[in-house]
Every structure is written in structure tokens, then in C-alpha cells.
C-alpha atoms as a PDB file:
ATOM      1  CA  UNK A   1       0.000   0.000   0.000  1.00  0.00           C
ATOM      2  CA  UNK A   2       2.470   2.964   0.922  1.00  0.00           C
ATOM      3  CA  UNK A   3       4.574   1.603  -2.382  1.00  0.00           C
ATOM      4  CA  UNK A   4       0.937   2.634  -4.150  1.00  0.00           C
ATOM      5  CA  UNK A   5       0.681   5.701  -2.887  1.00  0.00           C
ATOM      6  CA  UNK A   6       4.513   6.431  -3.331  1.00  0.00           C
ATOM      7  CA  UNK A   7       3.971   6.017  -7.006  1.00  0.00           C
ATOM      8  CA  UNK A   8       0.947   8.260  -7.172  1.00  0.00           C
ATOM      9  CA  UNK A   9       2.607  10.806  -5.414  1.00  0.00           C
ATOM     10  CA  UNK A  10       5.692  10.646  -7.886  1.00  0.00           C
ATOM     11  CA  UNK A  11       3.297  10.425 -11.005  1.00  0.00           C
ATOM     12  CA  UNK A  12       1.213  13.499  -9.469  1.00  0.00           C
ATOM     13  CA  UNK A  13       4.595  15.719  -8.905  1.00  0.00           C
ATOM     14  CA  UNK A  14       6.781  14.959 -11.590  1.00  0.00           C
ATOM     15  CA  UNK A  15       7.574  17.830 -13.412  1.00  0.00           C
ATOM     16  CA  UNK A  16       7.688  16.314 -17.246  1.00  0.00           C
ATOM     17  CA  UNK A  17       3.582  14.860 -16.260  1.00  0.00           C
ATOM     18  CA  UNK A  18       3.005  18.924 -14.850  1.00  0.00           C
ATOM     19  CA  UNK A  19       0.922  21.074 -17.249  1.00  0.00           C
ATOM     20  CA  UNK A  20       2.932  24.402 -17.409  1.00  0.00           C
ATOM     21  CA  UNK A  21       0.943  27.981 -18.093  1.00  0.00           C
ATOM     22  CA  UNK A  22       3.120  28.629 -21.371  1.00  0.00           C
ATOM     23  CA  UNK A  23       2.832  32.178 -21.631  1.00  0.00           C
ATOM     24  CA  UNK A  24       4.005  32.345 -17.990  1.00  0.00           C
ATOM     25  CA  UNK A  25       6.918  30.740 -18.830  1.00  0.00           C
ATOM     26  CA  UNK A  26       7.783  32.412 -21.866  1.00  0.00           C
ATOM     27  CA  UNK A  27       7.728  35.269 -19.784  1.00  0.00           C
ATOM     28  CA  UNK A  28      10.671  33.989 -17.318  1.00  0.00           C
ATOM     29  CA  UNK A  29      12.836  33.192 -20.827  1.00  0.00           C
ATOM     30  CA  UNK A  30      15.733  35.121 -21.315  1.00  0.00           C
ATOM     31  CA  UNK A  31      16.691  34.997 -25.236  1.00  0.00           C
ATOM     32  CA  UNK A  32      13.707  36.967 -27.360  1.00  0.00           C
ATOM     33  CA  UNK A  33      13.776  37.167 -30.818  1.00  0.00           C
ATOM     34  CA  UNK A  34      12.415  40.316 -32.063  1.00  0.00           C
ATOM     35  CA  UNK A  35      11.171  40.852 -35.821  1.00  0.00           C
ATOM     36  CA  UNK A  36      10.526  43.998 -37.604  1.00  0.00           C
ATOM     37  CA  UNK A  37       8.345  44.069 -40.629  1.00  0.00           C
ATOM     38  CA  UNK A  38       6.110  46.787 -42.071  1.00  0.00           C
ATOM     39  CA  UNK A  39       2.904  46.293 -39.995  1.00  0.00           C
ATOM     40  CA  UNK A  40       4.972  46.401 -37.119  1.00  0.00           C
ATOM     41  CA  UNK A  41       7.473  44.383 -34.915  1.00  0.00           C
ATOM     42  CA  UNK A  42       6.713  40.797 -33.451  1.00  0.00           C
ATOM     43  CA  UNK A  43       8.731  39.439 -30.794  1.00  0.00           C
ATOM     44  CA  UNK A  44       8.634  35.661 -29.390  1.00  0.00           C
ATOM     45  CA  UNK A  45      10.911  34.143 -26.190  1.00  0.00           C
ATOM     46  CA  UNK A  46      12.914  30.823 -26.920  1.00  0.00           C
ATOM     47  CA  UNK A  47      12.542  27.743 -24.603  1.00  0.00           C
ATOM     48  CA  UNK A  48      16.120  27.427 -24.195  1.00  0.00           C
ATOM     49  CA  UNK A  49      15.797  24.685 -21.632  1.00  0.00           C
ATOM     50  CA  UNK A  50      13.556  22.847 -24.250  1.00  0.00           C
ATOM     51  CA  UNK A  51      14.806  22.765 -27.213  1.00  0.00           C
ATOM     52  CA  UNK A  52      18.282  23.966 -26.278  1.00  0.00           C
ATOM     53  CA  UNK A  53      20.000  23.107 -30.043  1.00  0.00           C
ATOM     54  CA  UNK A  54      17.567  24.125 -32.016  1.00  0.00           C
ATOM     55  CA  UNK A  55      16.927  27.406 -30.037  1.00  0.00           C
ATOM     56  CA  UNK A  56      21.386  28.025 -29.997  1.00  0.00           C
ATOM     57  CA  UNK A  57      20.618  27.368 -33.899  1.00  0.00           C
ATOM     58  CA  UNK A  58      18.186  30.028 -34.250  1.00  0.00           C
ATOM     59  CA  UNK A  59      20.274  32.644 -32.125  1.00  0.00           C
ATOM     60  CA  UNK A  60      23.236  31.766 -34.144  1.00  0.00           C
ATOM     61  CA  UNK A  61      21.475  32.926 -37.466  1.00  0.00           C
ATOM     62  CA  UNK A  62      20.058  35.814 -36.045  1.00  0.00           C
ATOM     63  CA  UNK A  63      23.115  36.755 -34.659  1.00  0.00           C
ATOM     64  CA  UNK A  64      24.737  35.762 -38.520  1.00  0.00           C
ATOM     65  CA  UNK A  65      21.769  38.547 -39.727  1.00  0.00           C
ATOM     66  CA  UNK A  66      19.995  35.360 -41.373  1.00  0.00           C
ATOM     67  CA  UNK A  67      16.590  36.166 -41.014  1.00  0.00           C
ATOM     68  CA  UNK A  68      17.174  39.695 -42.573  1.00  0.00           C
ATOM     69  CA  UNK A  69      15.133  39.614 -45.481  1.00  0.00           C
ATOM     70  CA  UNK A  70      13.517  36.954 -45.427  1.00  0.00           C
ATOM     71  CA  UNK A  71       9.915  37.246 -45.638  1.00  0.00           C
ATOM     72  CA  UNK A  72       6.157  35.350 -44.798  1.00  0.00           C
ATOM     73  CA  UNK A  73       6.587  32.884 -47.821  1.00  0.00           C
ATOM     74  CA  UNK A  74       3.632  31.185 -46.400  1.00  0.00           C
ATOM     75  CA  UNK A  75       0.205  31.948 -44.826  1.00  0.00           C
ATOM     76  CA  UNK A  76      -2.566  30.108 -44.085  1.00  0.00           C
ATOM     77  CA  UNK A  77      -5.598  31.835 -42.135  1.00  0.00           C
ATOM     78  CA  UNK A  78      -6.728  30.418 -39.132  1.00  0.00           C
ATOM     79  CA  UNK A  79      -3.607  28.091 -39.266  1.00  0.00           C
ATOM     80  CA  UNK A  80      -0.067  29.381 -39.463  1.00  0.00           C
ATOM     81  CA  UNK A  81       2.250  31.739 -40.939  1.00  0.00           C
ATOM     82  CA  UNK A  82       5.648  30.522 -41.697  1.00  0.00           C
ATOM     83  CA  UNK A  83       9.025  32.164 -42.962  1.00  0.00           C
ATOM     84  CA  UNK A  84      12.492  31.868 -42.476  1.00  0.00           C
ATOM     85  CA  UNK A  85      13.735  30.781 -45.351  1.00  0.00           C
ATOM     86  CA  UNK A  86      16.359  32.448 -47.604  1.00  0.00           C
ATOM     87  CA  UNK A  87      15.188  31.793 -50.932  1.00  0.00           C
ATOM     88  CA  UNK A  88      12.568  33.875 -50.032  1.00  0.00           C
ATOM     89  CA  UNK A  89      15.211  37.126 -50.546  1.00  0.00           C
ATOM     90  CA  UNK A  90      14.994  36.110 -54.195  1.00  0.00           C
ATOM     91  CA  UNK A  91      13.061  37.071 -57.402  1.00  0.00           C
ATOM     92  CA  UNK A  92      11.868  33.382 -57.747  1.00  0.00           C
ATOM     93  CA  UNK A  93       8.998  32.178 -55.729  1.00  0.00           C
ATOM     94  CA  UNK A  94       8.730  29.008 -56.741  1.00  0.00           C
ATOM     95  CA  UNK A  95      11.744  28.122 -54.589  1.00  0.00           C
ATOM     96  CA  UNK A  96      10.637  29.120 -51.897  1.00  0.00           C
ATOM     97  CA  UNK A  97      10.158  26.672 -48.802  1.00  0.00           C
ATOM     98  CA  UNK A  98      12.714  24.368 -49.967  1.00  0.00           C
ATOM     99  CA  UNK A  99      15.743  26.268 -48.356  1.00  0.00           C
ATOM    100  CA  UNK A 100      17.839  26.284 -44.933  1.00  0.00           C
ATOM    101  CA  UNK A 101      21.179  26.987 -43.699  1.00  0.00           C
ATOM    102  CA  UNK A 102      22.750  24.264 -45.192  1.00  0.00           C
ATOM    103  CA  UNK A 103      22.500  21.294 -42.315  1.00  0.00           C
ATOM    104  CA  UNK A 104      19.559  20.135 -40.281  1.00  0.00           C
ATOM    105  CA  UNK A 105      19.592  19.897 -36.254  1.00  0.00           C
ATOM    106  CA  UNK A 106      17.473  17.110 -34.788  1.00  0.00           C
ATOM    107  CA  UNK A 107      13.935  17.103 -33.382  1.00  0.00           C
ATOM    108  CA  UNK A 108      13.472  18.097 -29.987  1.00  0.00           C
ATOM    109  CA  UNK A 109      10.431  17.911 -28.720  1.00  0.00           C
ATOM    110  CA  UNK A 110       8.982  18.289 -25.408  1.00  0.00           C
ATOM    111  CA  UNK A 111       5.465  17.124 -24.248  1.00  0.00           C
ATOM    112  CA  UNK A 112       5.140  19.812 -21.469  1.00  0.00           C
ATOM    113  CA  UNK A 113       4.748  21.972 -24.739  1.00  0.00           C
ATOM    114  CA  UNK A 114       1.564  22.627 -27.084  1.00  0.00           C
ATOM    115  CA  UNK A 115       0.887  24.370 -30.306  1.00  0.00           C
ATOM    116  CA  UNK A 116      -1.246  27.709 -28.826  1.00  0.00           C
ATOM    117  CA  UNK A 117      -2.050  30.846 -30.298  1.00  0.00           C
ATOM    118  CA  UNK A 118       1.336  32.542 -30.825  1.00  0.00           C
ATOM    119  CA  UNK A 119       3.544  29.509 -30.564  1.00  0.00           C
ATOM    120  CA  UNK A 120       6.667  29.837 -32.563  1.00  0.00           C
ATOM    121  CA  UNK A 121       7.786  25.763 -33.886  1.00  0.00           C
ATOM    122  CA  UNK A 122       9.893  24.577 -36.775  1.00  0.00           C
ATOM    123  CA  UNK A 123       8.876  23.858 -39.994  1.00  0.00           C
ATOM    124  CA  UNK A 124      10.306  20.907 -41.912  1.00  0.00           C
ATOM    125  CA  UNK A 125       9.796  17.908 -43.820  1.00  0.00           C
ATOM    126  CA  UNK A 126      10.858  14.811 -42.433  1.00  0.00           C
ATOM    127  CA  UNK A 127      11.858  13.750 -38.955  1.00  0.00           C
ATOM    128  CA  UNK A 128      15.188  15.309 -37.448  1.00  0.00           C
ATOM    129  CA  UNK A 129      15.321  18.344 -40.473  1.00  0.00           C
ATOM    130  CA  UNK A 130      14.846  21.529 -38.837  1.00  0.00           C
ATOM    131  CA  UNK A 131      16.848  24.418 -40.352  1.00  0.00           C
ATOM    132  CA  UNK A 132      16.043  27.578 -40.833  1.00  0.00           C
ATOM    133  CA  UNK A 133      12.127  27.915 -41.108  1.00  0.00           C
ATOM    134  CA  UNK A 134       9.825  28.279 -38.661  1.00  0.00           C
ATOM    135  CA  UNK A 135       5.966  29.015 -38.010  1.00  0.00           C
ATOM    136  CA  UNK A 136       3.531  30.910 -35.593  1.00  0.00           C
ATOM    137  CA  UNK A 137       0.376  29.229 -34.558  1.00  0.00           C
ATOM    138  CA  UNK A 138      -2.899  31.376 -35.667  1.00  0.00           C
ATOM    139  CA  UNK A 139      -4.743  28.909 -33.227  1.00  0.00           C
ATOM    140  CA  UNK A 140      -4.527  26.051 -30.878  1.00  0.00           C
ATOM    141  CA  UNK A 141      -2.876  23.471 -32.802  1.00  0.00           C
ATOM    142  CA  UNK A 142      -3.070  20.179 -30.871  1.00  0.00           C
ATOM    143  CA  UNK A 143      -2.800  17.591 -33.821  1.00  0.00           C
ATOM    144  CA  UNK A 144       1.025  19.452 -34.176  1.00  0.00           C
ATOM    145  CA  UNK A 145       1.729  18.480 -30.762  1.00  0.00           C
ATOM    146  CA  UNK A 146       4.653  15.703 -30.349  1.00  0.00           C
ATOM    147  CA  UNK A 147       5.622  15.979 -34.224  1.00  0.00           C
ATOM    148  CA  UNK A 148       7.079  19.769 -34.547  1.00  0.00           C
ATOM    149  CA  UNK A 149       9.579  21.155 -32.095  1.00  0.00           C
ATOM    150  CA  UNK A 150       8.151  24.419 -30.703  1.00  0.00           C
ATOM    151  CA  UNK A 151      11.486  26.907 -29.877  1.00  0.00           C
ATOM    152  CA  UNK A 152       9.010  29.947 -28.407  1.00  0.00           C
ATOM    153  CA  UNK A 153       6.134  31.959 -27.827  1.00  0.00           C
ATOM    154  CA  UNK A 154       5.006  35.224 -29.061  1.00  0.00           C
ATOM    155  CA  UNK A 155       5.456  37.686 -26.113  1.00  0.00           C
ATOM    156  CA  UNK A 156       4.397  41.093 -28.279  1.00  0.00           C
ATOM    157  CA  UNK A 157       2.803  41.913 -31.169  1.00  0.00           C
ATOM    158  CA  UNK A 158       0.144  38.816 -31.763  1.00  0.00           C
ATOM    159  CA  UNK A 159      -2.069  41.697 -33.445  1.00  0.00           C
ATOM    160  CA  UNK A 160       0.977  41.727 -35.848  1.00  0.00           C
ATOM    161  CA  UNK A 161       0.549  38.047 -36.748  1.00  0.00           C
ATOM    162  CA  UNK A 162      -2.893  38.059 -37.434  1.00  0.00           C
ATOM    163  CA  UNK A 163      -2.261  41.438 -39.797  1.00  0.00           C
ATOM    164  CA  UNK A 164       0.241  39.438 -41.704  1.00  0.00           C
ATOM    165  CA  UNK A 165      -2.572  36.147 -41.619  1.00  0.00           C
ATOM    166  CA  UNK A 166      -4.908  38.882 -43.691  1.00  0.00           C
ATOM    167  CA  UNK A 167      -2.941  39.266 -46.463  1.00  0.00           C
ATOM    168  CA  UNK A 168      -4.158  38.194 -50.027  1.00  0.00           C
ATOM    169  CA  UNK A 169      -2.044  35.367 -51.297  1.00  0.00           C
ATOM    170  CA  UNK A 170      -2.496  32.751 -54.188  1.00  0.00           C
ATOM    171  CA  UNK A 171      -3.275  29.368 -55.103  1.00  0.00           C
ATOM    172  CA  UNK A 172       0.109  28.339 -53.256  1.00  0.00           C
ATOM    173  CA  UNK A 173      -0.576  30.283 -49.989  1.00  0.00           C
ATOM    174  CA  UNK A 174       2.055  32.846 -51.216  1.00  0.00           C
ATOM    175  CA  UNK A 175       1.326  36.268 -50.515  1.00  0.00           C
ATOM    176  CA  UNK A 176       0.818  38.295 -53.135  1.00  0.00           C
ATOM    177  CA  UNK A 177       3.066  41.060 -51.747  1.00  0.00           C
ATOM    178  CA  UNK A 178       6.397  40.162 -49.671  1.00  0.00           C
ATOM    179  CA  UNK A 179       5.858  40.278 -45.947  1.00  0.00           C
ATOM    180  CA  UNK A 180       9.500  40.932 -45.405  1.00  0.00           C
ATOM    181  CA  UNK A 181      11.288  40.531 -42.344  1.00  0.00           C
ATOM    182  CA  UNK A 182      13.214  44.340 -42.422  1.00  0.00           C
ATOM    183  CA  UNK A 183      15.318  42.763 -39.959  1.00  0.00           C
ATOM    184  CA  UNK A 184      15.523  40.083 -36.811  1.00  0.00           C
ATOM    185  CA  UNK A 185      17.758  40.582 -34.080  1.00  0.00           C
ATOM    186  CA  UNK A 186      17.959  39.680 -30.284  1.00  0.00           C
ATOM    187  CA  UNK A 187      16.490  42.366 -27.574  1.00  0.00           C
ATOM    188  CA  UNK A 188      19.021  43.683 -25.607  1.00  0.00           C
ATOM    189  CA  UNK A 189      19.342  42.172 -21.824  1.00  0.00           C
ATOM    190  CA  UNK A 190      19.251  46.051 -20.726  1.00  0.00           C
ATOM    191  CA  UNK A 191      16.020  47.039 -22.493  1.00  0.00           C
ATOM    192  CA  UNK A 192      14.263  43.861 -21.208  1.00  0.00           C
ATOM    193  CA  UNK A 193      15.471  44.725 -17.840  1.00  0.00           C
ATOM    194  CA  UNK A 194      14.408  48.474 -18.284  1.00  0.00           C
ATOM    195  CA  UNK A 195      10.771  47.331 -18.912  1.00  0.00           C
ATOM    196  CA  UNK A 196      10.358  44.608 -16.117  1.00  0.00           C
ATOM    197  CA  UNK A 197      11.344  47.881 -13.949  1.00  0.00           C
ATOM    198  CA  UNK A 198       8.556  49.816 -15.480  1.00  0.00           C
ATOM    199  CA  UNK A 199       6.765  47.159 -15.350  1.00  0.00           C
ATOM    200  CA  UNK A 200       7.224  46.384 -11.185  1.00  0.00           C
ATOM    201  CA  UNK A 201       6.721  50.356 -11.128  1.00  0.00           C
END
């Protein structure tokens, strides 16, 4: 009997079985992407501790200026909006979606983790090939969950997202105009510690 209840008390505190507020969490994250674009700037935490190569992958190419100009190859209302890749920067849309970086980092994916409104995951094709691309959830996602390795969560600028989800696009779910990433950098440990002053204040 006390090995029963033993085991129910590990199975009801273990931390991997513990549903975790997301948006909380993204909010205690330290690394935030931030993205500027012409309707304005978006800017999503990474889950270091979750998907720790994958998120050192994506600072690596924002640090490399990667992401700058790039655009929104892809958008799908009420469903996601992806980008990321660089073959986007050319005159040739038919390419686009089928670029990276060059290599592919491995899947990580954690099950405390679900596909909500503003999640940021990778996009790929297979198992185990995540590169460059990514997406942001327009909804709840669930049948995503376990197969795509989410990296963050939109912090700011959701209203952004579902301005770039509005644009016209054709029969490929292209937009018709680029929805160009101006440029993606990391927000500075100083200004993020400037506004959780303002925002104990």
C-alpha cells in the first residue's frame, strides 16, 4: 500500500507529467527574438531549456543577420504563418520553402509543450530536419503536438501576426506582396530589464 501511494505521489509531482501555463513561462525566458516588418514588430521568447540546439541554432542565425530579409513565404488563415527561409530574398517564388542553412539539427520535442495561439515551432519535412524555417500558430494546434519542435512563444505583437494572416495570397498560400522581415535581431538584456522595472513600477 504505501509503495501505491509512493507512485501516485511521484506520477502526481513529476515535473515532465506537470501542465505548465506557457505564456508564464515564456515570460521567465531570457533569449527573445524580435522581428521587424512593415505592420509592425513581433517578438517571441525561446525555450532554451527545451529545445536547447535548435533554439542556440536560431540565435546563431540571427546573430549571422539570417533572417534579414527573409519574408512570410507562407500563410494560411486560421492556421499558421511561416518564414524563415532564404530563398525567399529572391526574385523566384517558386523556390521558396525548400531552403535552410545548409544542415539540419534534430527534433526536440517536449510534451510539457503545445501548439497555442502565438507559438513559434519549426517547420520541416521529415523527422530530425529543422533548419532555418519556422511558423507561428494562428490557433490552438493540438494535432502538431509531439511531431514539430516548438522553440518559443510570441510575447508582443500577436495583433501583428494576425495582420500578416490577412494578407491576399495565391493558389500556393504565397502572398501576393512580400511580408518581409526588415530585420531580426535579439532584444538587448538592458532594455528587457528596463521594462520589467517599469513594469514592477
Amino acid at each position: 500500500m504505501k509503495g501505491q501511494v509512493l507512485f501516485l505521489i511521484i506520477l502526481i509531482f513529476s515535473p515532465s507529467l506537470i501542465a505548465i501555463d506557457q505564456m508564464e513561462y515564456a515570460r521567465t525566458q531570457e533569449e527573445i527574438v524580435i522581428i521587424e516588418t512593415d505592420f509592425g514588430n513581433i517578438e517571441f521568447a525561446l525555450f532554451s531549456e527545451k529545445a536547447p540546439e535548435n533554439v542556440a541554432n536560431i540565435i546563431k542565425l540571427v546573430q549571422d543577420g539570417f533572417y534579414n530579409g527573409t519574408t512570410f513565404h507562407r500563410v494560411i488563415p486560421n492556421f499558421v504563418i511561416q518564414g524563415g527561409d532564404p530563398n525567399s530574398k529572391d526574385d523566384d517564388p517558386s523556390n521558396d520553402g525548400y531552403g535552410g542553412p545548409g544542415y539540419y539539427t534534430k527534433d526536440e520535442i517536449s510534451p510539457d509543450l503545445k501548439h497555442l495561439v502565438g507559438t513559434v515551432s519549426l517547420a520541416k519535412a521529415n523527422p530530425d530536419q529543422n533548419g532555418s524555417q519556422f511558423y507561428i500558430c494562428l490557433k490552438k494546434l493540438g494535432r502538431l503536438d509531439g511531431k514539430y519542435t516548438i522553440v518559443g512563444q510570441v510575447l508582443e505583437g500577436i495583433e501583428i501576426v494576425f495582420k500578416v494572416a490577412e494578407v491576399k495570397t495565391d493558389k500556393n498560400d504565397r502572398p501576393l506582396k512580400d511580408v518581409v522581415m526588415k530585420k531580426v535581431y535579439m532584444k538587448e538584456k538592458e532594455e528587457k530589464a528596463e521594462e520589467e522595472k517599469e513594469n514592477i513600477e
